[in-house]
PDB file of N, CA and C in Angstrom:
ATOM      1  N   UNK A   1      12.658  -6.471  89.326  1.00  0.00           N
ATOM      2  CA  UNK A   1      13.848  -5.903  88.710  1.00  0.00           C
ATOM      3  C   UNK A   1      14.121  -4.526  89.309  1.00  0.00           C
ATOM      4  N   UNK A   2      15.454  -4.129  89.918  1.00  0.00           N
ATOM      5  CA  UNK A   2      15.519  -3.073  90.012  1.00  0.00           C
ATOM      6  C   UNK A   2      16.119  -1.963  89.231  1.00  0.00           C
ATOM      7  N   UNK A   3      15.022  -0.632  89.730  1.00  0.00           N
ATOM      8  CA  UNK A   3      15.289   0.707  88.513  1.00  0.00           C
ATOM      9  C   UNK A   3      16.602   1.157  88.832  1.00  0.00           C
ATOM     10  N   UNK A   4      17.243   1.620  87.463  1.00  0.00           N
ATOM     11  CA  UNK A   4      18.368   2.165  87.738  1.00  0.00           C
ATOM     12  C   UNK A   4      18.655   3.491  88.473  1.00  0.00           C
ATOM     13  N   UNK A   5      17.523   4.041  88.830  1.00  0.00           N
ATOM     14  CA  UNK A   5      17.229   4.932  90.217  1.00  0.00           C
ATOM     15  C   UNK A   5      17.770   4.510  91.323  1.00  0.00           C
ATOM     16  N   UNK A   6      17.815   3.301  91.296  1.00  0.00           N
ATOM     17  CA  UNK A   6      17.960   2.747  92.891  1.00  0.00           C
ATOM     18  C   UNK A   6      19.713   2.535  92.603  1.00  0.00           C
ATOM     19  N   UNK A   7      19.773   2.020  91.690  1.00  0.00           N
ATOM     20  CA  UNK A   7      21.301   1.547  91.927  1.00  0.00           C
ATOM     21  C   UNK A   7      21.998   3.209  91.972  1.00  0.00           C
ATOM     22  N   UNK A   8      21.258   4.179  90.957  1.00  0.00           N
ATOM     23  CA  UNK A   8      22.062   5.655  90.832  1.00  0.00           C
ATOM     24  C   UNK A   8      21.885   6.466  92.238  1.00  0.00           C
ATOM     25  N   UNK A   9      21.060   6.241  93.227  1.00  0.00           N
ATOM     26  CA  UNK A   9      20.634   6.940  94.163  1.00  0.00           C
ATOM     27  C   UNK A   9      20.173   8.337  93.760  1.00  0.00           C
ATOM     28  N   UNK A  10      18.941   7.899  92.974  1.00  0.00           N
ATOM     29  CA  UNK A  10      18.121   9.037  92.645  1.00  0.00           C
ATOM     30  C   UNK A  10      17.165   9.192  94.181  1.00  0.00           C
ATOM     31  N   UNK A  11      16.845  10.436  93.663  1.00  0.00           N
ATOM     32  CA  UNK A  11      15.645  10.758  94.758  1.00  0.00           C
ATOM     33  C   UNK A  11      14.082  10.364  94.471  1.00  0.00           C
ATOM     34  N   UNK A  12      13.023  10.817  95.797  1.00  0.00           N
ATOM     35  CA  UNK A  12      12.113  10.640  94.895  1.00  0.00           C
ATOM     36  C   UNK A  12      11.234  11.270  94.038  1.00  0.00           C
ATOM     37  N   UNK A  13      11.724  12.778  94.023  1.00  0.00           N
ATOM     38  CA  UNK A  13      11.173  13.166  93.104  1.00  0.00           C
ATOM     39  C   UNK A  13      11.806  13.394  91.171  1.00  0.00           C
ATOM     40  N   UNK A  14      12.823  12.979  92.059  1.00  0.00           N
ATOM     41  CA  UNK A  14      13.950  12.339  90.235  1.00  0.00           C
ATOM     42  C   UNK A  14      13.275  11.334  89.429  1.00  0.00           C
ATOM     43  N   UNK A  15      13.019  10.043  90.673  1.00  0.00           N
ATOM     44  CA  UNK A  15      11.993   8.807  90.235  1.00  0.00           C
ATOM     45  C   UNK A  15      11.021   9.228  89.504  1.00  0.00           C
ATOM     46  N   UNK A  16       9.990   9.750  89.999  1.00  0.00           N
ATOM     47  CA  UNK A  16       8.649  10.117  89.554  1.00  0.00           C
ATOM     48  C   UNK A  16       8.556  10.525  88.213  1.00  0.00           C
ATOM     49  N   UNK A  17       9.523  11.247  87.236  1.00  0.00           N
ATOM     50  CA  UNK A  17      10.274  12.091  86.022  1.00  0.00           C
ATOM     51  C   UNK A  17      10.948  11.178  85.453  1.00  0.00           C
ATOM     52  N   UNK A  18      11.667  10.350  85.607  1.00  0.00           N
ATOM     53  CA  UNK A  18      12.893   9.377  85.044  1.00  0.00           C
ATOM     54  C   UNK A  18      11.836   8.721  83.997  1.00  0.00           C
ATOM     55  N   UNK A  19      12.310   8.942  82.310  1.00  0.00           N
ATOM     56  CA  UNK A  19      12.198   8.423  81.802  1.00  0.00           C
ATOM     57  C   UNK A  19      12.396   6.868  81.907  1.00  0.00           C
ATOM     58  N   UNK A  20      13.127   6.400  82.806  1.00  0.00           N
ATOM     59  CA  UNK A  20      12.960   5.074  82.666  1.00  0.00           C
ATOM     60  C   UNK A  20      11.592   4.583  83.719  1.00  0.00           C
ATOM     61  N   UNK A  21      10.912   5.160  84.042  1.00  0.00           N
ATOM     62  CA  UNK A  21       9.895   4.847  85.373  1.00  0.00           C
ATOM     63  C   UNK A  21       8.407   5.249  84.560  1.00  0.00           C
ATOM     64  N   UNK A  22       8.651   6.548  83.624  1.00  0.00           N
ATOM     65  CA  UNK A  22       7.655   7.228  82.916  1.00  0.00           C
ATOM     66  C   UNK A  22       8.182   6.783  81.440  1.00  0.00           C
ATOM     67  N   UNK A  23       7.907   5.954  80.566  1.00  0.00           N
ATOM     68  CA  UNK A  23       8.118   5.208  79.341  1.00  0.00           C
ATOM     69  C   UNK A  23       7.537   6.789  78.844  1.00  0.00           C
ATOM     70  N   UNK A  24       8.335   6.779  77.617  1.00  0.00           N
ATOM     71  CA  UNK A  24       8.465   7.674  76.220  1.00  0.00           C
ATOM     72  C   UNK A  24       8.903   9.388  76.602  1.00  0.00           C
ATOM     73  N   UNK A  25       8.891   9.855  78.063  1.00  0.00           N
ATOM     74  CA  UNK A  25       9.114  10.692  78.159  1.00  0.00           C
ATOM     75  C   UNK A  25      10.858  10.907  78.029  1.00  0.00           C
ATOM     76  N   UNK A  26      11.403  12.268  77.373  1.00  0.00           N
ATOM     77  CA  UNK A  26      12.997  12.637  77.253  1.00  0.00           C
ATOM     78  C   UNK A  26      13.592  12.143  79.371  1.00  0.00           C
ATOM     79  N   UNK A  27      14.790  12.524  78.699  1.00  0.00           N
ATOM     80  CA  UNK A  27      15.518  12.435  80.141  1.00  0.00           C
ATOM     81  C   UNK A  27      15.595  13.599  80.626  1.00  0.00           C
ATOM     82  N   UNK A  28      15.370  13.628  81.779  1.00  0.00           N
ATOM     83  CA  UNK A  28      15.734  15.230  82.659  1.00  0.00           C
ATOM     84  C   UNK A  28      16.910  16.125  82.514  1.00  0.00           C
ATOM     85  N   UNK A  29      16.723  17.108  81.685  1.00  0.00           N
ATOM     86  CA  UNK A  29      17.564  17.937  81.663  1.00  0.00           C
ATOM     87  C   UNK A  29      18.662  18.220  83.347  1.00  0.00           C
ATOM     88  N   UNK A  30      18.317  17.944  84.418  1.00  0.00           N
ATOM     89  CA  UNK A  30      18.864  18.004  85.089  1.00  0.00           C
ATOM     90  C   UNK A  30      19.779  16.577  85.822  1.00  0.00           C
ATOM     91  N   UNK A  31      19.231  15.708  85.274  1.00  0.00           N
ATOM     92  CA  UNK A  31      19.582  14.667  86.235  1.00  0.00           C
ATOM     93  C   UNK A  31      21.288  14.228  85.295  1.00  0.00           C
ATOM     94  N   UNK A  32      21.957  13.791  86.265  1.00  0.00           N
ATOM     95  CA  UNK A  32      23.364  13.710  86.164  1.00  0.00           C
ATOM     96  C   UNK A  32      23.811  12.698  84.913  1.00  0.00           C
ATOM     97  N   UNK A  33      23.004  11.593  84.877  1.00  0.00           N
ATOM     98  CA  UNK A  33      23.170  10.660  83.917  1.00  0.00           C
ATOM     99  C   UNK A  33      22.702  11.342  82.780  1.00  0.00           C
ATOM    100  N   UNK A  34      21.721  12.232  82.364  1.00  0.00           N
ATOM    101  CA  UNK A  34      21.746  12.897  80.922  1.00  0.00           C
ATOM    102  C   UNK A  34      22.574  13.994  80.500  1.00  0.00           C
ATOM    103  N   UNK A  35      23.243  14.165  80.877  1.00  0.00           N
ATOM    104  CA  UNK A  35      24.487  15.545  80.679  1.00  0.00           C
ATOM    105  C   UNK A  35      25.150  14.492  79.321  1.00  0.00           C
ATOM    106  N   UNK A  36      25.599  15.536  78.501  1.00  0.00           N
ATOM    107  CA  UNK A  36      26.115  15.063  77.493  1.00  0.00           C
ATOM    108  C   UNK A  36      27.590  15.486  77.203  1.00  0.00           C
ATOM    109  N   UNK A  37      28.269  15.016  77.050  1.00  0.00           N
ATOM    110  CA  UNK A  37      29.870  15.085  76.858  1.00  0.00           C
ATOM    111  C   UNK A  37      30.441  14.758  75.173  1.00  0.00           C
ATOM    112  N   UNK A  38      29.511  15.217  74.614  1.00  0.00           N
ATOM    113  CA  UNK A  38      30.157  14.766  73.159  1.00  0.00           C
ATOM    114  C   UNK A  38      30.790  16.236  72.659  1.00  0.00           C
ATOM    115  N   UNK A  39      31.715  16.504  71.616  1.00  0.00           N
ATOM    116  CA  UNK A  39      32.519  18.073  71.264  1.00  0.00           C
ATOM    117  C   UNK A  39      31.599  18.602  70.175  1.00  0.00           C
ATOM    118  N   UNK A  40      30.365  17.864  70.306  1.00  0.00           N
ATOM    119  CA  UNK A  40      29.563  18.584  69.272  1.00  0.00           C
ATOM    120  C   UNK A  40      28.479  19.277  69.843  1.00  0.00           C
ATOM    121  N   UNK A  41      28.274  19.393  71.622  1.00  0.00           N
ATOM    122  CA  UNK A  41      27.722  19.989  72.462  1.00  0.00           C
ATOM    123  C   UNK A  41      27.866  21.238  72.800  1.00  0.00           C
ATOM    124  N   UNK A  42      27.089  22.183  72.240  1.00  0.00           N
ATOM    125  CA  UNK A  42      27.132  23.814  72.788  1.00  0.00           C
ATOM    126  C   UNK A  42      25.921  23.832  72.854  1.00  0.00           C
ATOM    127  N   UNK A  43      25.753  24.660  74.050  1.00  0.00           N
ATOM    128  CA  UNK A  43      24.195  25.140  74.601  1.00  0.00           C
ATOM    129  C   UNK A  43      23.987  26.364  73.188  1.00  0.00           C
ATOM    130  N   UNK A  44      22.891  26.188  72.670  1.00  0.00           N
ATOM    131  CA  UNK A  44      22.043  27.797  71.652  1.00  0.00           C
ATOM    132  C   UNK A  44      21.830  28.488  72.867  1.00  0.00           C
ATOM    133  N   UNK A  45      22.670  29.991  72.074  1.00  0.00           N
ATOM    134  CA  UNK A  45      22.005  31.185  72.640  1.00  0.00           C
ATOM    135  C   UNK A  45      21.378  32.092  72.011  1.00  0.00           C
ATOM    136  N   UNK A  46      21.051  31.305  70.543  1.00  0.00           N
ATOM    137  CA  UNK A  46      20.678  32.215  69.813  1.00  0.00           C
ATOM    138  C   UNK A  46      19.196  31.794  69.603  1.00  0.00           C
ATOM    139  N   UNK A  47      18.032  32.543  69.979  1.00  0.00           N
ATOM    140  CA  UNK A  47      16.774  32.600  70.065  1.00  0.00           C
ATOM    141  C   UNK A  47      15.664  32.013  68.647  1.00  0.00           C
ATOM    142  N   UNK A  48      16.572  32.645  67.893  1.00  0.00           N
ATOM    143  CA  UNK A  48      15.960  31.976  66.588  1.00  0.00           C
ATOM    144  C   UNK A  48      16.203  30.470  66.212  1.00  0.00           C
ATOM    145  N   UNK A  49      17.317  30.321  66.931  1.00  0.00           N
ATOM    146  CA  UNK A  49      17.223  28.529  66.562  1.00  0.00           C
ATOM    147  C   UNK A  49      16.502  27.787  67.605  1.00  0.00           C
ATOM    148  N   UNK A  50      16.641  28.570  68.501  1.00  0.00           N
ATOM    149  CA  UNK A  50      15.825  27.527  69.826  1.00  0.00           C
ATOM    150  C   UNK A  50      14.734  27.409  69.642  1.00  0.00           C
ATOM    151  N   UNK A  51      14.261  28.551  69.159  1.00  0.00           N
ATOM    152  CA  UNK A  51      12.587  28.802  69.106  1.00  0.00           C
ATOM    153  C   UNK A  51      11.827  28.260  67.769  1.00  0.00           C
ATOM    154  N   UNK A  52      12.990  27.563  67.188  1.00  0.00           N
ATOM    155  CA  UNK A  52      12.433  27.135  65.714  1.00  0.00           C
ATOM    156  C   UNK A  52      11.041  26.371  65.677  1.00  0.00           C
ATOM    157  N   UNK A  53       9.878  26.508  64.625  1.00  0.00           N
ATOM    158  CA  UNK A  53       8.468  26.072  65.384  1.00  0.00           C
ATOM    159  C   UNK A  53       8.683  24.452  64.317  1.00  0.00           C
ATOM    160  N   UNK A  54       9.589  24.873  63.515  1.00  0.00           N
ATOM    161  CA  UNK A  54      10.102  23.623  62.596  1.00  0.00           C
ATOM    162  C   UNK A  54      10.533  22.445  62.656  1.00  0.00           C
ATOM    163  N   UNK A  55      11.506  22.289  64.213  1.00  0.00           N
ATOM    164  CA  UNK A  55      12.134  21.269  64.862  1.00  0.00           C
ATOM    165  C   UNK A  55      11.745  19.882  65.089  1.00  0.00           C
ATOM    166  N   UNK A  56      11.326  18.832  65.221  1.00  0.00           N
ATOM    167  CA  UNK A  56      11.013  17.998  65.509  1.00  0.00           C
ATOM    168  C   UNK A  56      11.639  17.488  66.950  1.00  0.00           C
ATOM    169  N   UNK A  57      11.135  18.539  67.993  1.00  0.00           N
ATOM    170  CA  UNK A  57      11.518  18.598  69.392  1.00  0.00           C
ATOM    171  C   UNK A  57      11.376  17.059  70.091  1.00  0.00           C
ATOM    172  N   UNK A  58      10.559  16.191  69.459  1.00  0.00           N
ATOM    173  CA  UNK A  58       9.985  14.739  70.292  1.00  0.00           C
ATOM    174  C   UNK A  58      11.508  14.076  69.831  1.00  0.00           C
ATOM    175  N   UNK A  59      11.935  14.396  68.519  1.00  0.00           N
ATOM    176  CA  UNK A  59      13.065  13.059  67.873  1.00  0.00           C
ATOM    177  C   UNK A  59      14.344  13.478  69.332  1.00  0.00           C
ATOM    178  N   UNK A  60      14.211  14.354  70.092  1.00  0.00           N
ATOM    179  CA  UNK A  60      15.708  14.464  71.213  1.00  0.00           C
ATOM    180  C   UNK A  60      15.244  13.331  72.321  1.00  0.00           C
ATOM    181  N   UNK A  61      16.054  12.220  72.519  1.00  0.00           N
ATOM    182  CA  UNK A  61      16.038  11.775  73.007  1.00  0.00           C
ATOM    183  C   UNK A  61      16.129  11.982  74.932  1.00  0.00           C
ATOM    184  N   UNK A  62      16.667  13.045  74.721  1.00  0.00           N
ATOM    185  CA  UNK A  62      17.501  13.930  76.623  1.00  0.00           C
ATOM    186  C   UNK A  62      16.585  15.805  76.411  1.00  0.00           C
ATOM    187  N   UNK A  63      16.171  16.016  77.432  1.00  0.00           N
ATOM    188  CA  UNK A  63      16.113  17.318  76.855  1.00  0.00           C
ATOM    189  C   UNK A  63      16.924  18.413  76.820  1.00  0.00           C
ATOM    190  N   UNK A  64      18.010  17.697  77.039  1.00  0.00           N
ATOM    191  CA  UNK A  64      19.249  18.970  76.736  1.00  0.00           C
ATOM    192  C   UNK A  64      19.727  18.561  75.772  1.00  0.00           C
ATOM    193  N   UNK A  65      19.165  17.998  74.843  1.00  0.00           N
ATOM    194  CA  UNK A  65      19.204  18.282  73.195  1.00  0.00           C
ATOM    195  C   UNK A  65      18.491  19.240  72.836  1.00  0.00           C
ATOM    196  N   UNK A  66      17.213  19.566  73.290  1.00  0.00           N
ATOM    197  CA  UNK A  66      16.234  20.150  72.685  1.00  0.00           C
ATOM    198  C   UNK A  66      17.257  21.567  73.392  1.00  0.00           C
ATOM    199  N   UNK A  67      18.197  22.492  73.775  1.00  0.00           N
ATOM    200  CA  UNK A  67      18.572  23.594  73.658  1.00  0.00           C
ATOM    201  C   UNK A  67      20.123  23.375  73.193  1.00  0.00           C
ATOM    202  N   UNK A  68      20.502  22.307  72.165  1.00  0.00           N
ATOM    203  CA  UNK A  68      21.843  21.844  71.906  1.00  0.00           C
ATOM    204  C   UNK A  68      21.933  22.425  70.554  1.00  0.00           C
ATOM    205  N   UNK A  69      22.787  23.192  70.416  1.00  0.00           N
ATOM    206  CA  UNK A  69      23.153  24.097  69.360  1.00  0.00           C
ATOM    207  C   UNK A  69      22.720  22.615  67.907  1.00  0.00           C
ATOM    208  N   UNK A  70      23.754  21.914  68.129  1.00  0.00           N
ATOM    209  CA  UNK A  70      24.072  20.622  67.541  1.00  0.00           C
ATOM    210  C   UNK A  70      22.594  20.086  67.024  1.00  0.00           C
ATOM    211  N   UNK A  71      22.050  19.747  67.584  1.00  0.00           N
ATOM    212  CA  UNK A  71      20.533  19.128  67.256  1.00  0.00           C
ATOM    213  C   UNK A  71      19.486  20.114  66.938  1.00  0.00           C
ATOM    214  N   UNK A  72      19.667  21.354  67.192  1.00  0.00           N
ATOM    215  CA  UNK A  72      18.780  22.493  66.824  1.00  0.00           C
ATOM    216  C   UNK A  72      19.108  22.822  65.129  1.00  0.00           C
ATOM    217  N   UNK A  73      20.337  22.575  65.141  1.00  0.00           N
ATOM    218  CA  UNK A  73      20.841  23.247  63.537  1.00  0.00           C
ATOM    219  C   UNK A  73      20.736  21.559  62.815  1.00  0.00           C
ATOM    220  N   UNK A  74      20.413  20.596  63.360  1.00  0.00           N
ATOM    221  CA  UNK A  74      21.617  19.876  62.176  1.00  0.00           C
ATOM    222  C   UNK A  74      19.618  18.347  62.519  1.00  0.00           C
ATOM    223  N   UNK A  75      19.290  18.864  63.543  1.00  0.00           N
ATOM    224  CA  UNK A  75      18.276  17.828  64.296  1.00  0.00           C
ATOM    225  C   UNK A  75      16.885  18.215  62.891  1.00  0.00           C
ATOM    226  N   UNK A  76      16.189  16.682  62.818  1.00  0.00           N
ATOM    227  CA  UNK A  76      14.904  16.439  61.843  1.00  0.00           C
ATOM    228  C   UNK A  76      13.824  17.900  62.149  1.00  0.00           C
ATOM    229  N   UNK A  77      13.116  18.149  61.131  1.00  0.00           N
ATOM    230  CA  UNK A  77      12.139  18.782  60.964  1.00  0.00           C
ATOM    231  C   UNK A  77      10.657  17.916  61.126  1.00  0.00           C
ATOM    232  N   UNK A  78       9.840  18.600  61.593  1.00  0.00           N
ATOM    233  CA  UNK A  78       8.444  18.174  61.566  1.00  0.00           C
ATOM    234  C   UNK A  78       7.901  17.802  60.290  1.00  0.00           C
ATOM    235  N   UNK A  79       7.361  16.557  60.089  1.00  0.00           N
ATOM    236  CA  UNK A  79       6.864  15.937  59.031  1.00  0.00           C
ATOM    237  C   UNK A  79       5.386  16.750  58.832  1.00  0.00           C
ATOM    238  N   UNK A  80       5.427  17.890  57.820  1.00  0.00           N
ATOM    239  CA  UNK A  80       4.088  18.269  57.704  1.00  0.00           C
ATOM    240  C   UNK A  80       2.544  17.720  57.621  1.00  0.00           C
ATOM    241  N   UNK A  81       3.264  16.869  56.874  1.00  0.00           N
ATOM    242  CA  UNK A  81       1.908  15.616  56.529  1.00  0.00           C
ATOM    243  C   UNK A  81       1.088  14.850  57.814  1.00  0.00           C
ATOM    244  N   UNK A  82       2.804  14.502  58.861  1.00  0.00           N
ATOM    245  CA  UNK A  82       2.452  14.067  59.785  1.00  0.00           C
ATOM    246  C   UNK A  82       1.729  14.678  61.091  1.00  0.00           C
ATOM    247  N   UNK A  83       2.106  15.904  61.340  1.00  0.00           N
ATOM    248  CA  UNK A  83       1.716  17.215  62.284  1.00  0.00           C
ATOM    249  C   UNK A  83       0.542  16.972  62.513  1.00  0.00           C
ATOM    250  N   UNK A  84       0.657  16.590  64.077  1.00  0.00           N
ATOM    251  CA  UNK A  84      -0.865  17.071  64.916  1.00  0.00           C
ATOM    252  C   UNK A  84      -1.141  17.668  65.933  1.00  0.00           C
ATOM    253  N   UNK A  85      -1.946  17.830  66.489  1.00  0.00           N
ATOM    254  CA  UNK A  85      -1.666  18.586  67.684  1.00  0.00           C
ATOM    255  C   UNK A  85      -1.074  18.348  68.808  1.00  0.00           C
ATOM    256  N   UNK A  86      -1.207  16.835  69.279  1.00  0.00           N
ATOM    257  CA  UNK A  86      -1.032  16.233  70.218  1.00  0.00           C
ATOM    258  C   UNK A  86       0.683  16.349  69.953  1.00  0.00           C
ATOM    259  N   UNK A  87       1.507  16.417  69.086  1.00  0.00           N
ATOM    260  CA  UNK A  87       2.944  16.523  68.909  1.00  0.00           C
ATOM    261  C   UNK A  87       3.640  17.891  69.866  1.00  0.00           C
ATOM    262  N   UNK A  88       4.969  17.369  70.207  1.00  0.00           N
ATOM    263  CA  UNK A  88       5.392  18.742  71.123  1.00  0.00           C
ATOM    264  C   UNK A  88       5.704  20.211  70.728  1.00  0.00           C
ATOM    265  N   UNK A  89       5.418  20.869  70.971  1.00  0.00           N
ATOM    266  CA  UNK A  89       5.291  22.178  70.062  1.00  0.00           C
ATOM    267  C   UNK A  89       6.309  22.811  70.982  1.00  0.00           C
ATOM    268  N   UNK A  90       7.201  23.715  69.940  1.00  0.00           N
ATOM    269  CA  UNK A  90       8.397  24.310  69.951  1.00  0.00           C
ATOM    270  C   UNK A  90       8.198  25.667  70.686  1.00  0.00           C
ATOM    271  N   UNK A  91       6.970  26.370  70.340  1.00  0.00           N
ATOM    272  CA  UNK A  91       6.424  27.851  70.415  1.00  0.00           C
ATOM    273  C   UNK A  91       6.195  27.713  72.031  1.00  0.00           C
ATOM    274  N   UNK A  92       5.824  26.500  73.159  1.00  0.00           N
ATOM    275  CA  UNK A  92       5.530  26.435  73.884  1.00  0.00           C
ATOM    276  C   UNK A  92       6.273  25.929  75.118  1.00  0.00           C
ATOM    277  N   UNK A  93       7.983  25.258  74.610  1.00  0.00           N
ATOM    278  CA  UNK A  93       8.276  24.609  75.617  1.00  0.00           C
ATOM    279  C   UNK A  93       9.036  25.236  76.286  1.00  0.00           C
ATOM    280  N   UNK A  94       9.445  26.416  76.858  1.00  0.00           N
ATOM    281  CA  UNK A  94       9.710  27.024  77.899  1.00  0.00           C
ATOM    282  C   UNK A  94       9.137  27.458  78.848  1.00  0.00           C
ATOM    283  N   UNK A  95       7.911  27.342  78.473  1.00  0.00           N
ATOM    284  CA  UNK A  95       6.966  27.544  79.726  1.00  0.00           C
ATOM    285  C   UNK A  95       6.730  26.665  80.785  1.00  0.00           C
ATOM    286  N   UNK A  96       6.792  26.824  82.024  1.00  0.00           N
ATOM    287  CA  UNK A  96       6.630  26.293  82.944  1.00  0.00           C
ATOM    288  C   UNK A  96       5.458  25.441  83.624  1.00  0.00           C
TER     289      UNK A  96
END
């Protein structure tokens, strides 16, 4: 079967990242097919919502949800009960 890499003329280091090649990982904030076009899309510039440690950063499907005004204010909270470590932590994902 072929990946939709091939039909999109991804590269190969797009491949290697593509949630569809790497199962459960978000979509690349950069790659052309995850750009989002809905009017409920504004990038946060405001630090306190981005940085919320509250978020439930895994439920964004693209990771340009995870800095989407829209899903930062309005997106699930971390199930306390559920919280472990292995979950994506908010305090940490700008780091490189």
């Amino acid at each position: 079967m072929e990946g939709c890499w091939s039909r999109r003329g991804c590269d190969d280091e797009m491949q290697g990242r593509c949630p569809h090649n790497v199962p459960g990982e978000p979509c690349p904030a950069d790659c052309h097919y995850a750009a989002c076009h809905r009017p409920t899309h504004v990038v946060c510039e405001d630090f306190g919502v981005l940085l919320n440690p509250n978020r439930d950063y895994d439920a964004a499907v693209k990771q340009v949800c995870r800095f989407c005004e829209h899903f930062l204010v309005n997106g699930p909270d971390i199930d306390p009960e559920t919280r472990t470590r292995d979950k994506f932590s908010g305090r940490n994902r700008f780091l490189l």
